[in-house]
N, C-alpha and C. Protein backbone atom coordinates (compact mmCIF):
# COMPACT_ATOMS: atom_id res chain seq x y z
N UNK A 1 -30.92 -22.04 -8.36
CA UNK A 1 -31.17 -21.24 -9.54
C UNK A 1 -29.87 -21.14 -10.34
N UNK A 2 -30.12 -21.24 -11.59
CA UNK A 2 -28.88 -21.44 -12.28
C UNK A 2 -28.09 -20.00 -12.62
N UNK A 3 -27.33 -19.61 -13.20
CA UNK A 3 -26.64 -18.43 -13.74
C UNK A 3 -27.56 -17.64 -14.50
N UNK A 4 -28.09 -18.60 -15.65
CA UNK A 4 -28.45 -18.18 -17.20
C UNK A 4 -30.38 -18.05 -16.32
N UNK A 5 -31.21 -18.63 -15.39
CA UNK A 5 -32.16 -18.26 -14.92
C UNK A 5 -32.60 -16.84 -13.98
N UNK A 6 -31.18 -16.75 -13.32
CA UNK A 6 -30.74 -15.67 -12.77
C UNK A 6 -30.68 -14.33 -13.57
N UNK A 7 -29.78 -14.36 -14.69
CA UNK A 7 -29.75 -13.18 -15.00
C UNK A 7 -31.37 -12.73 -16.14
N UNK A 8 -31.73 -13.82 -16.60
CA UNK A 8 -32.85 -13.73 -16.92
C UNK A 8 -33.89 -12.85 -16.08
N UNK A 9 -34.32 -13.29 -14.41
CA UNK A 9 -34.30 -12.63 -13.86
C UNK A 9 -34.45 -11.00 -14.05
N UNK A 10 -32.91 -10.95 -13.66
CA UNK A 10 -32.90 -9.44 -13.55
C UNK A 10 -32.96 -8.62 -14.86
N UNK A 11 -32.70 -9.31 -15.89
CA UNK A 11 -33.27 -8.53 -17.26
C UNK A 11 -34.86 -8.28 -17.14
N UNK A 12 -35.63 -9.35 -16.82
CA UNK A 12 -37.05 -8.90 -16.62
C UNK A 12 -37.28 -7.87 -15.92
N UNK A 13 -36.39 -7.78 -14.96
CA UNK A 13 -36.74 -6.62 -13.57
C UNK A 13 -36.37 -5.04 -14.00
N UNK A 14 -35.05 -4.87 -14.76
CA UNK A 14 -34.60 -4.23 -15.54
C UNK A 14 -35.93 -3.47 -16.57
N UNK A 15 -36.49 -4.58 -17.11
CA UNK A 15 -37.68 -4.06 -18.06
C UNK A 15 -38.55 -3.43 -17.54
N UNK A 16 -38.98 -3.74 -16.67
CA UNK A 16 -40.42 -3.59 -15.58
C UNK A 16 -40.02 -2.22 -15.01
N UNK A 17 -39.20 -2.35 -14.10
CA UNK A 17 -39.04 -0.90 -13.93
C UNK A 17 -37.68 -0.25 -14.16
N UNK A 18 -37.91 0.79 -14.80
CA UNK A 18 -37.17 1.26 -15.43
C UNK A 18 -35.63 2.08 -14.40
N UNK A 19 -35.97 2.49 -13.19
CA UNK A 19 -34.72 3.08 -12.20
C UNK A 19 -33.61 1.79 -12.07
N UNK A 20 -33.93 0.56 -12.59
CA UNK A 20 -32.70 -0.18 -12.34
C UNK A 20 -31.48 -0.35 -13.69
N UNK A 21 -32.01 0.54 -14.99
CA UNK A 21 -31.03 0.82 -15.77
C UNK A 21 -29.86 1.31 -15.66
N UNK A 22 -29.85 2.12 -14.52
CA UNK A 22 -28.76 3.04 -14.30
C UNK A 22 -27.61 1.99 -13.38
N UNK A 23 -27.88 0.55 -13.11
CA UNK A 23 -27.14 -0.14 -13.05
C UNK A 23 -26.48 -1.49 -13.94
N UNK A 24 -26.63 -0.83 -15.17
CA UNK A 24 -25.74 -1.63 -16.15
C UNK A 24 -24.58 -1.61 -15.96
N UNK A 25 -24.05 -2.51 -16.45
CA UNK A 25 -22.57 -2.39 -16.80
C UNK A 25 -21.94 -1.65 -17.83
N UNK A 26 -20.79 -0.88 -17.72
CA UNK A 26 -20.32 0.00 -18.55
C UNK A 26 -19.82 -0.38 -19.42
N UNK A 27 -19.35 -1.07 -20.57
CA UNK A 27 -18.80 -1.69 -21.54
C UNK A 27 -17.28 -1.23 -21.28
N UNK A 28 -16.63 -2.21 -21.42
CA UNK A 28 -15.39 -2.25 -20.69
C UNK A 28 -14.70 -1.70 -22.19
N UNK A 29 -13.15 -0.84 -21.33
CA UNK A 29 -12.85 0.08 -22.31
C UNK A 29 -11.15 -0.43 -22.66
N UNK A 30 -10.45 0.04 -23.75
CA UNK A 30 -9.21 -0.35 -23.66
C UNK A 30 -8.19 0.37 -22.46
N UNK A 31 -6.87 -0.35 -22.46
CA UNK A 31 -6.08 0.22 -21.46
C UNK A 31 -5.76 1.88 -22.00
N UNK A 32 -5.30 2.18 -20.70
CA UNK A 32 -4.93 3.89 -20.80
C UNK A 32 -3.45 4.00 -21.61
N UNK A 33 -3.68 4.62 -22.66
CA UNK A 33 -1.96 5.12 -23.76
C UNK A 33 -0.88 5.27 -22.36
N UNK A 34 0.08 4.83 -23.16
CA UNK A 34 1.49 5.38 -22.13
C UNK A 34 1.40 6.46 -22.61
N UNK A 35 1.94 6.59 -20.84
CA UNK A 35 2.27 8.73 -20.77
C UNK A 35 4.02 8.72 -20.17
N UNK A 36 3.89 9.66 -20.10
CA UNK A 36 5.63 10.06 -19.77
C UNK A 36 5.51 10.25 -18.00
N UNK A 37 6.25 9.36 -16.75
CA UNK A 37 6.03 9.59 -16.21
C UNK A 37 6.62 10.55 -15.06
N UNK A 38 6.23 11.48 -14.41
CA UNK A 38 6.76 12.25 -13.36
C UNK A 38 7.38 11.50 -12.08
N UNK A 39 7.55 10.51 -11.72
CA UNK A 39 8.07 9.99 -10.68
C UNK A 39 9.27 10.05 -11.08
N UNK A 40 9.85 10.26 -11.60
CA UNK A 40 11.61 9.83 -11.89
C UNK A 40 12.05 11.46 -11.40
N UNK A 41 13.43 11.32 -11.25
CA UNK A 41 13.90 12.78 -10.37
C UNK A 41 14.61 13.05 -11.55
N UNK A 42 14.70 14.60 -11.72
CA UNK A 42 15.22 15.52 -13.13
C UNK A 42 16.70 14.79 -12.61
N UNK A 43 17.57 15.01 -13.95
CA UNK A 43 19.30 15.27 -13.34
C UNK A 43 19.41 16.31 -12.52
N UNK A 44 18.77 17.25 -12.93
CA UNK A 44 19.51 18.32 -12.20
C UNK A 44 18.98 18.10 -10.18
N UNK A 45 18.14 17.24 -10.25
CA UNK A 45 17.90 16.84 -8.96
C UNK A 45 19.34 15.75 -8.41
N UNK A 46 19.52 14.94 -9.08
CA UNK A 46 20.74 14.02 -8.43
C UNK A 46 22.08 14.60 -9.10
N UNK A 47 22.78 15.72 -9.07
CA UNK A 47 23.46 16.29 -9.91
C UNK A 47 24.37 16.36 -8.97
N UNK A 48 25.58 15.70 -8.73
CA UNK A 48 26.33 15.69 -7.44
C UNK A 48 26.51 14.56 -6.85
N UNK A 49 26.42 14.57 -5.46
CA UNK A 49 26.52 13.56 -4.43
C UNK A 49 25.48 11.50 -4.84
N UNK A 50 25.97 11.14 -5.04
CA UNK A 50 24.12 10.14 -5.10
C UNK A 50 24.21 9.41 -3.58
N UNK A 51 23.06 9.33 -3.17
CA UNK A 51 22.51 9.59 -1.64
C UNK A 51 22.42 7.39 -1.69
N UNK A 52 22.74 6.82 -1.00
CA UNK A 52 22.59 5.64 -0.91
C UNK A 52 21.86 5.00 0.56
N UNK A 53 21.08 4.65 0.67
CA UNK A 53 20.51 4.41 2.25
C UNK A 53 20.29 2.94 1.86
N UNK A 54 21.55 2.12 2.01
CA UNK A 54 21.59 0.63 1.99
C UNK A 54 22.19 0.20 3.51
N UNK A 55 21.57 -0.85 3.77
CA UNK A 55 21.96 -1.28 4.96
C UNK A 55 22.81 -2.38 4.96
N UNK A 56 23.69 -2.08 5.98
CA UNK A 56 25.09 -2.82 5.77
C UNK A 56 25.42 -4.15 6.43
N UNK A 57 24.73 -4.30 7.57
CA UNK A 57 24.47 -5.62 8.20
C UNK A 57 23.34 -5.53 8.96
N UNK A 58 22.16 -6.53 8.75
CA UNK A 58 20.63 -6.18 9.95
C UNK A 58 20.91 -6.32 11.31
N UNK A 59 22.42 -7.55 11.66
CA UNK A 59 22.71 -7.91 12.76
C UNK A 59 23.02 -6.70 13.64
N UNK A 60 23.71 -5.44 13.11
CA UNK A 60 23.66 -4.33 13.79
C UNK A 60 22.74 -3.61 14.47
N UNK A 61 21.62 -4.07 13.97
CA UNK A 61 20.24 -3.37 14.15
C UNK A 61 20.02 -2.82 15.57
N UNK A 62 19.97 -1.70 16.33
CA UNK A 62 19.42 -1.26 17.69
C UNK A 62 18.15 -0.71 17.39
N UNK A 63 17.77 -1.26 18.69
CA UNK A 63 16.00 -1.50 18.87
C UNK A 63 15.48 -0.33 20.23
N UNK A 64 14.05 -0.02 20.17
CA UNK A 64 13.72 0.60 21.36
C UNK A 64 12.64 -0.17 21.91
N UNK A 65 12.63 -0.05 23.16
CA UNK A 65 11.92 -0.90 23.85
C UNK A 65 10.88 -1.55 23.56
N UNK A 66 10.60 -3.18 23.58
CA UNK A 66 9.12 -3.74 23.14
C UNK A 66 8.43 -2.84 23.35
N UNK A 67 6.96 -2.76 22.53
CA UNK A 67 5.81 -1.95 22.85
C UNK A 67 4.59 -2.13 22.19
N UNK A 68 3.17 -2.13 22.52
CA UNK A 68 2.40 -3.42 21.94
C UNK A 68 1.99 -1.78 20.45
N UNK A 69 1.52 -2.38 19.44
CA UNK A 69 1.40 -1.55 18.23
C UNK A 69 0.08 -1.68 17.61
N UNK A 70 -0.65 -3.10 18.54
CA UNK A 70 -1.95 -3.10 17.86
C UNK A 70 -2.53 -4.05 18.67
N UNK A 71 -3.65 -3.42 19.43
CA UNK A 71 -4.95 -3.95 20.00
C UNK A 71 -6.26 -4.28 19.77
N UNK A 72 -6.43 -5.12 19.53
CA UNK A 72 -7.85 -5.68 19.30
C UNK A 72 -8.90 -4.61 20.28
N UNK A 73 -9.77 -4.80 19.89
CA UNK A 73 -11.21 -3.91 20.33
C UNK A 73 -11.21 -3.78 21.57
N UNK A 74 -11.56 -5.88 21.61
CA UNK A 74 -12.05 -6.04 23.25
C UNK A 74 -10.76 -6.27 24.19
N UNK A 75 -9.21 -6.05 23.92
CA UNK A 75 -8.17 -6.39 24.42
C UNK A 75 -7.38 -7.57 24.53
N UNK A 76 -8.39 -8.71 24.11
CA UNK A 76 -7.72 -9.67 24.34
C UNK A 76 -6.83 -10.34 23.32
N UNK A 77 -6.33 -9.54 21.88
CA UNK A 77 -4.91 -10.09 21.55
C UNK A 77 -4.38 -8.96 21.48
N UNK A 78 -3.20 -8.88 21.68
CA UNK A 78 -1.78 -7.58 21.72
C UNK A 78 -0.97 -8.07 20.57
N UNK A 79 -0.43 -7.26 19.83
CA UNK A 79 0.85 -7.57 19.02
C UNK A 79 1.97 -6.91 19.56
N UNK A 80 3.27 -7.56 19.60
CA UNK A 80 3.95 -6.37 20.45
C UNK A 80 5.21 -6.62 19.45
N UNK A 81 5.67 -5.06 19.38
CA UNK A 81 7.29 -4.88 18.26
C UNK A 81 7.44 -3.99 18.96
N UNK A 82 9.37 -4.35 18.58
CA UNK A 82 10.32 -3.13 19.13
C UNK A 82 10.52 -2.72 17.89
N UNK A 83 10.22 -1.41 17.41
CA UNK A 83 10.62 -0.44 16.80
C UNK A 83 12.18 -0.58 16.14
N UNK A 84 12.63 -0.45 15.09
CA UNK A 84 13.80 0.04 15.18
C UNK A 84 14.65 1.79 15.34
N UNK A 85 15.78 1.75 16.51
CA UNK A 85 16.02 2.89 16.94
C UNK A 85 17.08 3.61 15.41
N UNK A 86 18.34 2.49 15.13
CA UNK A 86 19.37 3.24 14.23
C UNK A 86 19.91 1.83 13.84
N UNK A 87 20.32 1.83 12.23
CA UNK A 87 21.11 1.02 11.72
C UNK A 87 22.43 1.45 11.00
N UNK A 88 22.95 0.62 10.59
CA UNK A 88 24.45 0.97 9.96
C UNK A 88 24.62 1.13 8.42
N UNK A 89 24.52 1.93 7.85
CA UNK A 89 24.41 1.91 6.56
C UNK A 89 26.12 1.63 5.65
N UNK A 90 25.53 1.66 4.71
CA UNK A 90 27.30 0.90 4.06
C UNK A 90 27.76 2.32 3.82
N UNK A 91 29.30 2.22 4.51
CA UNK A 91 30.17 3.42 4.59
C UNK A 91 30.52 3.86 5.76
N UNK A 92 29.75 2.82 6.48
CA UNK A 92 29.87 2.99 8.16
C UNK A 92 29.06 4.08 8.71
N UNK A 93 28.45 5.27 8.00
CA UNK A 93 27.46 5.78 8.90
C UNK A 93 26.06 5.24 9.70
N UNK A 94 25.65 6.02 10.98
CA UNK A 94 24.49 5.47 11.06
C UNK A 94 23.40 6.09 10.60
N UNK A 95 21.97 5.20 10.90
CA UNK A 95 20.82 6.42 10.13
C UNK A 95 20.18 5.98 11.69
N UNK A 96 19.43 7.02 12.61
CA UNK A 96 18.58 7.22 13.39
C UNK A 96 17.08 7.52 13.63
N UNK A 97 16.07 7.08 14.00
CA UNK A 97 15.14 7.21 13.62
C UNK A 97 14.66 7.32 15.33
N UNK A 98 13.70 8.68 15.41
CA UNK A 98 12.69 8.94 16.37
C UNK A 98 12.47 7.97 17.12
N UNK A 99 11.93 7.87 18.51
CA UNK A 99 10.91 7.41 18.71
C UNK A 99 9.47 7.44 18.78
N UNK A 100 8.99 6.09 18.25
CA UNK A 100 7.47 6.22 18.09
C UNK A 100 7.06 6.54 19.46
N UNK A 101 5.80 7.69 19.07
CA UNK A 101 4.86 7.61 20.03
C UNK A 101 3.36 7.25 19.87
């Protein structure tokens, strides 16, 4: 059945009974006006210190123990990652992170 027999089709069906109107298509509308957006932080939020969480080499990276993170239903594939524990950020501090449970 072709495209143009098809929708033919459902225009007939459309006619006939009438509860399948309420699935037209909406006539497509223009894009939404730019707005001003709220994601950006006031000055008076970064007013001081500016906070940098860049990482300074990945080779530093400490890890916590393999541990599988995602099982299939019936068990039979595992994905397994080690977490990362703490890295080195530029300035020489570290940043630490929990372990997952």
């Amino acid at each position: 059945m072709s495209s143009r027999t098809f929708k033919e089709a459902l225009d007939k069906l459309k006619d006939e009974q009438k509860g399948w109107k309420a699935f037209d298509r909406v006539p497509a509308q223009g894009g939404r006006p730019g707005q001003r957006s709220t994601g950006r932080p006031s000055s008076a939020a970064t007013a001081g210190a500016t906070l940098v969480f860049e990482e300074s080499d990945y080779t530093l990276r400490q890890y916590w123990t393999e541990r599988p993170v995602a099982v299939s239903s019936d068990g039979l594939m595992v994905v397994y990652a080690s977490p990362i524990k703490s890295i080195e950020l530029v300035g020489g501090t570290a940043a630490a992170f929990d372990e997952p449970v």
